[in-house]
Protein backbone atom coordinates (compact mmCIF):
# COMPACT_ATOMS: atom_id res chain seq x y z
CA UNK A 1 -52.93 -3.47 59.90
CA UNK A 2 -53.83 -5.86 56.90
CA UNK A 3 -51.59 -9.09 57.07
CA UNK A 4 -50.79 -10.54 53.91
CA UNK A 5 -51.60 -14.01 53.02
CA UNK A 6 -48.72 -16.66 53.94
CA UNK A 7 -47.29 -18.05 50.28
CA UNK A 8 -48.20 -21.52 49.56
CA UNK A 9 -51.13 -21.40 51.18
CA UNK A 10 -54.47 -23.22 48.93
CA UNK A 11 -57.77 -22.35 48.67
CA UNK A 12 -59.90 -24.14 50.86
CA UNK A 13 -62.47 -25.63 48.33
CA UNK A 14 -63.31 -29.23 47.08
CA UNK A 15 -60.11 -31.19 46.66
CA UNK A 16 -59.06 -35.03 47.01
CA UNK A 17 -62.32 -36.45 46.16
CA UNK A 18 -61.67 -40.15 44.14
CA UNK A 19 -64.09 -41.06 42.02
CA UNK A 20 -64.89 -42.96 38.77
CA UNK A 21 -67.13 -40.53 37.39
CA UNK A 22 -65.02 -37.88 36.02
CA UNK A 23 -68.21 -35.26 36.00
CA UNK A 24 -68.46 -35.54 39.79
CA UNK A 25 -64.75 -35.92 40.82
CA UNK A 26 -64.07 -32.46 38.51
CA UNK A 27 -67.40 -30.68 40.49
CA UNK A 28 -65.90 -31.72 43.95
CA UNK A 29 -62.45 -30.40 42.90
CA UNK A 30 -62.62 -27.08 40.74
CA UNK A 31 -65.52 -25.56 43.78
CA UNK A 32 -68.29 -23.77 42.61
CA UNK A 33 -69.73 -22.14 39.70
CA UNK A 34 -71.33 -18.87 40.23
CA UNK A 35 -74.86 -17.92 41.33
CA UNK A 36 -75.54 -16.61 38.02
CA UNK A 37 -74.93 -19.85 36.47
CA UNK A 38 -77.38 -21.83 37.57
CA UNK A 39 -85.19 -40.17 70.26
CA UNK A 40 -88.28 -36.80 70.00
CA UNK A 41 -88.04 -36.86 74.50
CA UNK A 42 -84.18 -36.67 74.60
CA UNK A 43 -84.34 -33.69 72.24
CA UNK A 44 -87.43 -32.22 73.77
CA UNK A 45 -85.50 -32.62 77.19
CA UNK A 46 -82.30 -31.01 75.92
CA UNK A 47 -84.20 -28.02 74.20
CA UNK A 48 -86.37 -27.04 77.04
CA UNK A 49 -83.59 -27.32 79.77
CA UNK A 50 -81.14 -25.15 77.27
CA UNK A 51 -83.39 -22.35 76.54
CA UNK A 52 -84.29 -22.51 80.57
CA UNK A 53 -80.35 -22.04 81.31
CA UNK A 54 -80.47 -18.91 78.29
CA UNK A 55 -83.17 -17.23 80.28
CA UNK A 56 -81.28 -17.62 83.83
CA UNK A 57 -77.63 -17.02 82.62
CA UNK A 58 -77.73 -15.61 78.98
CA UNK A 59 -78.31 -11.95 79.21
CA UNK A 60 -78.76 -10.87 75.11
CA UNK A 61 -81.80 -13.37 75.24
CA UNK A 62 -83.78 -11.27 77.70
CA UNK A 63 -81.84 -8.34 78.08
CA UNK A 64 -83.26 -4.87 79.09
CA UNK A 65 -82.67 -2.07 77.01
CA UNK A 66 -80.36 -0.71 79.33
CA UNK A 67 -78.48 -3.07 80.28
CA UNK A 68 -74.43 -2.97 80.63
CA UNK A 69 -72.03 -4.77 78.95
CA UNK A 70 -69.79 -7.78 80.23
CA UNK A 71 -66.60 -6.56 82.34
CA UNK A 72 -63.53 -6.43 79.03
CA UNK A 73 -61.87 -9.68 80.86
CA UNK A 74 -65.21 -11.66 80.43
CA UNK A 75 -66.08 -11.11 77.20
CA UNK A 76 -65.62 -13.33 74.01
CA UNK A 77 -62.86 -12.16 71.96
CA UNK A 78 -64.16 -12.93 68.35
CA UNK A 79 -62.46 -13.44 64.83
CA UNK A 80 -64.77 -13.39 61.96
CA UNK A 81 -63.46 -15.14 58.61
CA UNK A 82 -65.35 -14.29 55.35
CA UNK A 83 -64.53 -14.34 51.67
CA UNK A 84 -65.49 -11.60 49.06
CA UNK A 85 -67.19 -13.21 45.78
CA UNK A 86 -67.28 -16.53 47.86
CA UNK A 87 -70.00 -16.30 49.72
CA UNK A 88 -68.63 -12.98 51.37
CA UNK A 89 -69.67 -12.60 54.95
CA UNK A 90 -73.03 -14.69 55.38
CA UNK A 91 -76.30 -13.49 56.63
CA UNK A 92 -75.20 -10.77 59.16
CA UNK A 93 -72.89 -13.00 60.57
CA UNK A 94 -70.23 -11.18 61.13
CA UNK A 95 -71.95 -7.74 62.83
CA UNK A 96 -74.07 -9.67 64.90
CA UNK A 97 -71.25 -9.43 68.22
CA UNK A 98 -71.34 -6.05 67.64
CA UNK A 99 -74.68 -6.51 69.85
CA UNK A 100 -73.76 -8.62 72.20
CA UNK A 101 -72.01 -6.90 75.52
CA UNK A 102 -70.36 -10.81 76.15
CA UNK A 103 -68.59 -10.32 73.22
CA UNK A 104 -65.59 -8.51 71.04
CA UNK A 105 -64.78 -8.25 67.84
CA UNK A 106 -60.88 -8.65 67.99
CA UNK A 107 -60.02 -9.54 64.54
CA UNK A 108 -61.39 -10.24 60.46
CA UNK A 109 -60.28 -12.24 57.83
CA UNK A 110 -61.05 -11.84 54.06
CA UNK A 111 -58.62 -13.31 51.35
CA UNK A 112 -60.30 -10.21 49.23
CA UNK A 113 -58.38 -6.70 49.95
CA UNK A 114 -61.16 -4.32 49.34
CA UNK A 115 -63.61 -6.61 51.06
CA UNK A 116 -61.75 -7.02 54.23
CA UNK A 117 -61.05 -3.06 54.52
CA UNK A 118 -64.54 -2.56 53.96
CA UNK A 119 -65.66 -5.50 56.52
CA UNK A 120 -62.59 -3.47 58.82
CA UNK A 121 -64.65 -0.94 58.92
CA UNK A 122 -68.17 -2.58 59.73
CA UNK A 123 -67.28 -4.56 61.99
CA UNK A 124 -64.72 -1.94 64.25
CA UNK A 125 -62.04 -5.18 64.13
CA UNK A 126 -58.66 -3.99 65.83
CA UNK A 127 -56.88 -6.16 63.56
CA UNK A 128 -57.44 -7.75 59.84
CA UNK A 129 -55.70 -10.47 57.85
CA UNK A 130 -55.52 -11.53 53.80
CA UNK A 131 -54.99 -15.24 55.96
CA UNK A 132 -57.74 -16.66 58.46
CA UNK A 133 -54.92 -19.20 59.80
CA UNK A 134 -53.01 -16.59 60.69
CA UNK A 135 -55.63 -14.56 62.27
CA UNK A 136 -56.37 -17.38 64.05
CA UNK A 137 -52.57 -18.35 64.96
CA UNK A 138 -51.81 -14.57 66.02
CA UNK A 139 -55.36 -13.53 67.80
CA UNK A 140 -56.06 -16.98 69.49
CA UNK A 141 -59.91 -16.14 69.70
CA UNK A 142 -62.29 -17.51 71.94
CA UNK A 143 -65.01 -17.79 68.88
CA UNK A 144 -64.52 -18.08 65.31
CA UNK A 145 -66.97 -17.08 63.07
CA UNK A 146 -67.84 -18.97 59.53
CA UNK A 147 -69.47 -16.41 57.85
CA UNK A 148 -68.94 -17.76 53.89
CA UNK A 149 -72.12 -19.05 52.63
CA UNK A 150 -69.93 -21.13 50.06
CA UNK A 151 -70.13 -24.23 52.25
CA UNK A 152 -66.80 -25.72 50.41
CA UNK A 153 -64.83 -23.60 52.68
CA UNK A 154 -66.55 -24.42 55.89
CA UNK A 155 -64.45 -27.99 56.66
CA UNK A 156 -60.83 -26.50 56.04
CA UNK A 157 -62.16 -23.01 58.24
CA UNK A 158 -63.59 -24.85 61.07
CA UNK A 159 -60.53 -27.52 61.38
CA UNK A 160 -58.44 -24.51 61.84
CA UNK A 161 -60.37 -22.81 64.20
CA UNK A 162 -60.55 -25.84 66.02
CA UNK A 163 -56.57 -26.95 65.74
CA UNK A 164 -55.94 -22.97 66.25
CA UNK A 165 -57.60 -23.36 70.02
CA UNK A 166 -60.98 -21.91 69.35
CA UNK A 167 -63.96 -22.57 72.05
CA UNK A 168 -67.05 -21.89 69.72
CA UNK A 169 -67.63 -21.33 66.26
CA UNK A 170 -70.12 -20.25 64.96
CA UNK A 171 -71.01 -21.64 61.00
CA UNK A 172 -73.29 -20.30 57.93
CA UNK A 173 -75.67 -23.00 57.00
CA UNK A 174 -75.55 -25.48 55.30
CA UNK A 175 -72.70 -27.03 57.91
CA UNK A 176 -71.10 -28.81 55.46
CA UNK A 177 -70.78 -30.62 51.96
CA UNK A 178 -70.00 -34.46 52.74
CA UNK A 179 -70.17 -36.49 55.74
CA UNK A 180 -66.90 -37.46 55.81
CA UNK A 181 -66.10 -33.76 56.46
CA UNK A 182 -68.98 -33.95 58.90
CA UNK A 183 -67.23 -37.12 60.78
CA UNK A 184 -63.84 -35.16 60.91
CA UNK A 185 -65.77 -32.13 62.47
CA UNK A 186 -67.38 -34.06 65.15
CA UNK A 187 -64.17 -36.19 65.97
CA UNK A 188 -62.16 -32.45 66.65
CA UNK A 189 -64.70 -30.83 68.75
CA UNK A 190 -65.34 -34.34 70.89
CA UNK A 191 -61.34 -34.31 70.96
CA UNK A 192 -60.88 -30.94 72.08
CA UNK A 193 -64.47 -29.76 73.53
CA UNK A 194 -65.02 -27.30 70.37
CA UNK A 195 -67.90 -26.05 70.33
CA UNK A 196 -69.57 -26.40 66.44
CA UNK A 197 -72.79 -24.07 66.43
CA UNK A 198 -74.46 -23.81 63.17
CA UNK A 199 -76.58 -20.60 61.76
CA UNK A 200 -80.08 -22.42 61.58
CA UNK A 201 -82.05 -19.79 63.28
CA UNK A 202 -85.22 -21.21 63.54
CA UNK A 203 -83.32 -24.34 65.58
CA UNK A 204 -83.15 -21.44 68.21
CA UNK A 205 -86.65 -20.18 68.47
CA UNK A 206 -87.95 -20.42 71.96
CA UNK A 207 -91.36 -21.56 70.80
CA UNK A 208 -89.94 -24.84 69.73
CA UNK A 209 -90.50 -26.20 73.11
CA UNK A 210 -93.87 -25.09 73.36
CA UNK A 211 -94.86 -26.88 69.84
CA UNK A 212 -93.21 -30.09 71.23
CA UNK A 213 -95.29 -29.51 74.35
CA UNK A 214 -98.24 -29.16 72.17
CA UNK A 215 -98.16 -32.20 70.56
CA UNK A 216 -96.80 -34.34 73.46
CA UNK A 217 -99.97 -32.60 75.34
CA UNK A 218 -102.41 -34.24 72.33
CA UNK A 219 -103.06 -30.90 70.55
CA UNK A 220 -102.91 -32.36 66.98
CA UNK A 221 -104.40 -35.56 67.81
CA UNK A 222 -101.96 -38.71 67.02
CA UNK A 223 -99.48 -37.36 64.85
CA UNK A 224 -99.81 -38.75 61.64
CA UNK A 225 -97.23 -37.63 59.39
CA UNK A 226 -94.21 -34.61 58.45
CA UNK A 227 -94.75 -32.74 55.35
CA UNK A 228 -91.92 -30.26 53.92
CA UNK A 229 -91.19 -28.02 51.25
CA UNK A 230 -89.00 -25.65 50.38
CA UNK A 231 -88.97 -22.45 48.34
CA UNK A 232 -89.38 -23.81 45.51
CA UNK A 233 -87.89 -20.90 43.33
CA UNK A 234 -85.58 -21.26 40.75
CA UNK A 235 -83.20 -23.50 42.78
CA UNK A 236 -86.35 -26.15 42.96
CA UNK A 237 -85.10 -29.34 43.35
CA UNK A 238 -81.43 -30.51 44.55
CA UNK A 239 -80.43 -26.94 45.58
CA UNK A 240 -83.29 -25.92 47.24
CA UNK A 241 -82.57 -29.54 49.17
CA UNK A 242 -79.48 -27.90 50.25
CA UNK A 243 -80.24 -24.36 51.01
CA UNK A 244 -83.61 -24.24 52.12
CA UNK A 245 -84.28 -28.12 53.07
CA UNK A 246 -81.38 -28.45 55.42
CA UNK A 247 -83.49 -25.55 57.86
CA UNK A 248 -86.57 -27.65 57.69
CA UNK A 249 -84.38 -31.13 58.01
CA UNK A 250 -82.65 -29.52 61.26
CA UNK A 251 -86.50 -29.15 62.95
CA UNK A 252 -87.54 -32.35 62.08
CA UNK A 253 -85.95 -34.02 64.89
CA UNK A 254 -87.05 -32.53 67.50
CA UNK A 255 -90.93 -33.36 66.39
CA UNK A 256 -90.23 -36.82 64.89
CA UNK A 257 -87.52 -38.54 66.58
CA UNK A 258 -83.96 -39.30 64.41
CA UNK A 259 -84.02 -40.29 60.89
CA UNK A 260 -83.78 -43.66 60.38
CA UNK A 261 -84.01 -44.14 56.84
CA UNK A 262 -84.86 -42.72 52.97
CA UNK A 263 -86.20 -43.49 50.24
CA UNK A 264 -86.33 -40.63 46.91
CA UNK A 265 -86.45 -40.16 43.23
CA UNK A 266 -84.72 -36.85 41.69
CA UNK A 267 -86.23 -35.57 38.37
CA UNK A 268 -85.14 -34.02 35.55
CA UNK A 269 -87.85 -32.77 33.30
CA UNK A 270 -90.04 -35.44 34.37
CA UNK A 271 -87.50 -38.36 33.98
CA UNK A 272 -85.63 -39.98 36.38
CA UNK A 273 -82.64 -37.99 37.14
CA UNK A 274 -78.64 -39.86 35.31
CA UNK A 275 -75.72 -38.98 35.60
CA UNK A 276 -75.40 -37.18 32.66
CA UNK A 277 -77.53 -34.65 34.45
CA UNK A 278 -75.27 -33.99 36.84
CA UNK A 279 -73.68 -30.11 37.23
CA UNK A 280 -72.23 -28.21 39.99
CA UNK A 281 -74.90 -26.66 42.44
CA UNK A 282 -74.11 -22.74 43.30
CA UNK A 283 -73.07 -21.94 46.93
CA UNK A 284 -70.55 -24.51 47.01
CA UNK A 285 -72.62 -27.43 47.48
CA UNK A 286 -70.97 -29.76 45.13
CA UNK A 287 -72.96 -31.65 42.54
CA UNK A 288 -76.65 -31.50 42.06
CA UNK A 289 -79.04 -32.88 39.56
CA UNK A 290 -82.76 -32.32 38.41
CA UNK A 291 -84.98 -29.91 38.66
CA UNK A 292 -87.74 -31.88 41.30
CA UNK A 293 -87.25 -34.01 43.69
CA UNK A 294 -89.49 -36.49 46.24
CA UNK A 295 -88.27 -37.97 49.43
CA UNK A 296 -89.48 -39.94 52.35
CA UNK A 297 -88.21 -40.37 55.86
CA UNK A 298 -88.55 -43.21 58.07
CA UNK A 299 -88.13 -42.16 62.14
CA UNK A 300 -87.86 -43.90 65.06
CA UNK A 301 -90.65 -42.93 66.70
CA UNK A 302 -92.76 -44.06 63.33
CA UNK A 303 -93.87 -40.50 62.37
CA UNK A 304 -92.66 -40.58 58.31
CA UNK A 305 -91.28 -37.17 57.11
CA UNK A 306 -91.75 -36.21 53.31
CA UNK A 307 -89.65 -33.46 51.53
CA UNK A 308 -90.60 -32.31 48.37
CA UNK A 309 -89.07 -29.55 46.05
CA UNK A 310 -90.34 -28.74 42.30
CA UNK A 311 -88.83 -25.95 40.14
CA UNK A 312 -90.74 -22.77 39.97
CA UNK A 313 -94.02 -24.14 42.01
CA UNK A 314 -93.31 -22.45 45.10
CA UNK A 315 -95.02 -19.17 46.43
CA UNK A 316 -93.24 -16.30 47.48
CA UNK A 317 -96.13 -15.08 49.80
CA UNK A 318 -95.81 -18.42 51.51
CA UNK A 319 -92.34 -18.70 52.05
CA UNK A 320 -91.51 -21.93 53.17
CA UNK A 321 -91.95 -24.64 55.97
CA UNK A 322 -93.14 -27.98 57.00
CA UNK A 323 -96.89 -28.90 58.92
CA UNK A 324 -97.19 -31.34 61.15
CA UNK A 325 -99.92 -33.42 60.89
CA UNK A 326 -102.50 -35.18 63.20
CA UNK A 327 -105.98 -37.13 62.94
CA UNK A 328 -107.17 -33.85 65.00
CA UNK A 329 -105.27 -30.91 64.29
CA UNK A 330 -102.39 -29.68 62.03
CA UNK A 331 -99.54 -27.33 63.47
CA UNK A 332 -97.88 -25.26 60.59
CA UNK A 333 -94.74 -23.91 60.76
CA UNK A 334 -92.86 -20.89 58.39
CA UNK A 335 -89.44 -20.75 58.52
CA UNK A 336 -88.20 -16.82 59.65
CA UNK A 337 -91.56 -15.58 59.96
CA UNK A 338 -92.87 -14.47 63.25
CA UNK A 339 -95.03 -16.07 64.85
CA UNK A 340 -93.00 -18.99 63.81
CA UNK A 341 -95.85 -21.25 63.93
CA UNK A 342 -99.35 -21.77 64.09
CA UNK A 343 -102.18 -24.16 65.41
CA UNK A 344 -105.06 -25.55 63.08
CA UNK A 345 -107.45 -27.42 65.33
CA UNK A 346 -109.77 -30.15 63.95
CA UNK A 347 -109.33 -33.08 61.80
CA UNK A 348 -107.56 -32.07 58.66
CA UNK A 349 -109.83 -35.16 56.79
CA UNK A 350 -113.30 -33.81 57.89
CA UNK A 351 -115.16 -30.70 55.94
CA UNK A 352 -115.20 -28.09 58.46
CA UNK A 353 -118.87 -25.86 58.67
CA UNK A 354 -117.09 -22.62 59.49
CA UNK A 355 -113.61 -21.51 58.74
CA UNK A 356 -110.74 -23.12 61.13
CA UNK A 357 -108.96 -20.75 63.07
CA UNK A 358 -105.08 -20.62 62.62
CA UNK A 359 -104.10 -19.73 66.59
CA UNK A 360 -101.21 -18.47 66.57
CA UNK A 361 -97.70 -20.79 68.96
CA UNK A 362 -95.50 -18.14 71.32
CA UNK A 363 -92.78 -19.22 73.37
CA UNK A 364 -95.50 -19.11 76.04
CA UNK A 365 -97.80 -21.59 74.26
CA UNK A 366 -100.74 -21.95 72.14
CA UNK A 367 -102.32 -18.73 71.53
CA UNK A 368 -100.80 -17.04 74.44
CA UNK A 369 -99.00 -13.67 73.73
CA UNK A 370 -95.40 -13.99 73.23
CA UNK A 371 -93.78 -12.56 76.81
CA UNK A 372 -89.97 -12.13 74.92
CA UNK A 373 -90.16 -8.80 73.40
CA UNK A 374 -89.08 -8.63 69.93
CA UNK A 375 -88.40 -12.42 69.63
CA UNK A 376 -88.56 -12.05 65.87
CA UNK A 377 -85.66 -9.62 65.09
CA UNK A 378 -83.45 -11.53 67.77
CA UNK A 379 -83.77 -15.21 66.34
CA UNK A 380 -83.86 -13.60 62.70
CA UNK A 381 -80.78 -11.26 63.48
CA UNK A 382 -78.68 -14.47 65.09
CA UNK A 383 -78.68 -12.79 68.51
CA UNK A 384 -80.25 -16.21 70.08
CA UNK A 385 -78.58 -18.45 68.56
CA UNK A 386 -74.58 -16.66 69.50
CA UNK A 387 -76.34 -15.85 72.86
CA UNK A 388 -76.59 -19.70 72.95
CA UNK A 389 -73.55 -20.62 71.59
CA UNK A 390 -71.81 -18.40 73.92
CA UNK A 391 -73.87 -20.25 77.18
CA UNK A 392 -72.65 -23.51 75.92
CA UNK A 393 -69.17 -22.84 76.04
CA UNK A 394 -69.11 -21.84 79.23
CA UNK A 395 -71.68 -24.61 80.46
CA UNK A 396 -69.62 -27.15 78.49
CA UNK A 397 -72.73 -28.23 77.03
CA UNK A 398 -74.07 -28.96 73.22
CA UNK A 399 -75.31 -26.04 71.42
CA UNK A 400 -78.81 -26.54 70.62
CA UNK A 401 -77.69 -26.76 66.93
CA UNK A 402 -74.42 -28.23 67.36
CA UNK A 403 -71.91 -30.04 65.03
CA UNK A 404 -73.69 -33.45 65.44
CA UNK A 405 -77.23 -31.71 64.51
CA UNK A 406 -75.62 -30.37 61.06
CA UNK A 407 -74.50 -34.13 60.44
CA UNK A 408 -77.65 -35.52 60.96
CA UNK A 409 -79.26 -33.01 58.81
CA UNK A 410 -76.50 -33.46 56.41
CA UNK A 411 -77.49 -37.40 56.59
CA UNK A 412 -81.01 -36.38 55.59
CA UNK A 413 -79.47 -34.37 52.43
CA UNK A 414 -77.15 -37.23 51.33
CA UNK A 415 -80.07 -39.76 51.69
CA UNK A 416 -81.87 -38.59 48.88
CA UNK A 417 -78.75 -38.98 46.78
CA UNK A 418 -78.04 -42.07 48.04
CA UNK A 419 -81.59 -43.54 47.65
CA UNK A 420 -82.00 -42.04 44.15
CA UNK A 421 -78.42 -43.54 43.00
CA UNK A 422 -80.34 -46.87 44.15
CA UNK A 423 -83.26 -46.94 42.09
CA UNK A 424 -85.53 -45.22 44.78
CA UNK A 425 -84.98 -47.84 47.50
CA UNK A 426 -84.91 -47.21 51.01
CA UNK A 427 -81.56 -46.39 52.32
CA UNK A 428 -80.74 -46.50 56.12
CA UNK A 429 -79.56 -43.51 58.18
CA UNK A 430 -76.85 -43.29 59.20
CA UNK A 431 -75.44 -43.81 55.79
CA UNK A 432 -72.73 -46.75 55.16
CA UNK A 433 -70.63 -44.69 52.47
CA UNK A 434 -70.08 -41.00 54.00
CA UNK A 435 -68.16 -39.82 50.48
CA UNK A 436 -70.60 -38.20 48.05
CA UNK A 437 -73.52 -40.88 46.80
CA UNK A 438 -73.02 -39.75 43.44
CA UNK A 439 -69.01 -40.72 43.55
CA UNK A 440 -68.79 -43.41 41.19
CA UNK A 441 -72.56 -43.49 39.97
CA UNK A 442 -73.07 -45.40 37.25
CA UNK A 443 -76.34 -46.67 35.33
CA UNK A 444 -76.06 -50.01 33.48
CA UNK A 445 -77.76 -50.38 30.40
């Protein structure tokens, strides 16, 4: 039966945002314009020992073909929000669980008639709502699932899938728009014990480990320095940073250490980006500027990390990544491709008499086959990552991309606002102001 939506009730996009520049403040509150219109140990630790407790208690990550599902009383009982024409129902989000035996589809949300009957359908949910709040009030789900990839909803849905009881949810990337919504996120879940997992997939891959291992082990040599970029399309620049960045940004960590600073310049046709440049960015993502962009990172265990994104340079046969770089060795990695990395031994600075090998990384190592079967289709189809999500909850333990991990990447985004708004200087991470950096930009004459 299709609820209808409670009266009174707002859309959940950009609102109550102050600000001086009336350009920004009226791109934070009117939401988005269409597509068309455009420490390194402590992680390492944490990784390893959660990917060791998926392969001894989380069945979909090395589940046999034939293997049974979860007794009805055990499983997850799932509610999947999406929004038709606003980012609709994410990247397979929402039929993932129809895969998993730990989990049931109890309930979908879609403020879009024709979209929710049609998600109905898909998704074989016993019940469907016009209202996520009241999907949430009447089903009382274990997980709640974030499927709009308009990120200007993802506060308002998570906060009520928090408040509405909710163990897990489970978010479209990017996490969020502002860190201020990011703080607020993190304060609920430590609060209640939410559990905030976000859709980076490549967070999840179990050859992570084995790259940290790698360069811990003196594979690359000393590790010299981060380099990123993203697609490089058509959203080059500031929305690339947001869509495509914020997957490299969440990796970083785990090779470098935290973020501890940033320093950037955003360009506009080869000028420094104003604030007369300033339009809303598609997805949700608030206002963007420029059409190139540079940044730096500073980390705490001194490795610097360098994003860089310039309109229409990107190749589409390459996709997109970062390398890691060492005096003896380079390890490249391409974001949803399988392998998900490779190793390039030998000084990157030296001529090299014969062609370097790239060797490809499993989850077993460097160039050693990969022992999961079909590892790519179930860290590209989200299978890993819910599988995780659904171990943490009943672990009580962090998801390996948890709320916390989206604000730190989120910190990494905002940086390169914040520094440009500066005149390029270095800005330190954490960030003081956590409202948007361009709030109140303003460039003296």
């Amino acid at each position: 039966m299709i609820r209808p939506a409670r009266p009174g009730r707002r859309d959940p996009v950009a609102t109550d945002f102050p600000s001086t520049v009336p350009i920004v403040q009226r791109l934070l509150s009117e939401g988005p314009v269409s597509d068309a219109s455009l420490s390194a140990k402590v992680h390492r630790r944490r990784f390893i020992s959660a990917v060791s407790t998926l392969a001894a208690v989380s069945p979909m990550f090395w589940r046999a073909a034939n293997s049974s599902a979860a007794a009805p009383d055990e499983r997850m009982r799932v509610a999947v929000i999406g929004h038709t024409g606003r980012g609709d129902f994410g990247h397979g989000l929402s039929t993932v669980w129809l895969k998993v035996p730990e989990a049931e589809i109890v309930a979908v949300a879609d403020a879009d008639a024709k979209g929710l009957a049609r998600e109905k359908e898909k998704t074989g949910a016993k019940q469907s709502f016009l209202d996520y709040r009241e999907m949430i009030a009447e089903t009382r789900p274990d997980i709640v699932v974030v499927c709009p990839r308009h990120i200007d909803q993802h506060h308002e849905m998570i906060l009520a899938a928090i408040d509405g009881g909710a163990k897990g949810i489970y978010c479209e990337k990017p996490f969020c728009r502002t860190l201020d919504e990011a703080d607020e996120i993190v304060a609920a879940c430590e609060r209640t014990g939410a559990k905030v997992a976000i859709a980076h997939r490549n967070r999840y891959h179990p050859a992570v480990p084995a790259i940290i291992e790698a360069i811990q082990s003196g594979a690359i040599g000393k590790p010299l320095e981060i380099r990123c970029r993203g697609k490089e399309d058509g959203r080059g620049g500031a929305q690339d940073l947001w869509v495509l960045g914020t997957h490299l940004f969440n990796l970083v960590p785990q090779f470098s250490g935290k973020v501890t600073a940033c320093s950037a310049v955003m360009m506009h046709g080869k000028r420094p980006v104003t604030p007369a440049d300033v339009v809303a960015g598609t997805e949700g993502v608030g206002p963007i500027a420029g059409d190139e962009l540079h940044a730096r990172y500073e980390t705490e265990n001194g490795i610097p990390v360098f994003f860089d994104s310039i309109r229409n340079h990107g190749v589409a046969s390459a996709g997109f990544g970062l390398q890691i770089i060492g005096n003896e060795g380079i390890i490249d990695l391409r974001m949803d491709t399988e392998p998900l990395a490779h190793y390039v031994p030998g000084s990157p600075f030296r001529p090299s008499v014969k062609p370097r090998p790239w060797i490809p990384i499993s989850s077993a190592g460097i160039g050693k086959p990969e022992p999961i079967e079909g590892i790519g289709h179930k860290v590209a189809h989200h299978l890993v990552a819910v599988d995780d999500l659904i171990a943490a909850i009943r672990e009580d333990r962090p998801p390996l991309c948890s709320a916390e991990d989206g604000r730190a990447t989120l910190e990494m985004v905002h940086g390169v606002y914040a520094s440009h708004v500066a005149g390029g200087k270095a800005v330190s991470i954490p960030l003081a102001t956590r409202t948007h950096p361009f709030l109140g930009w303003q460039v003296n004459d």
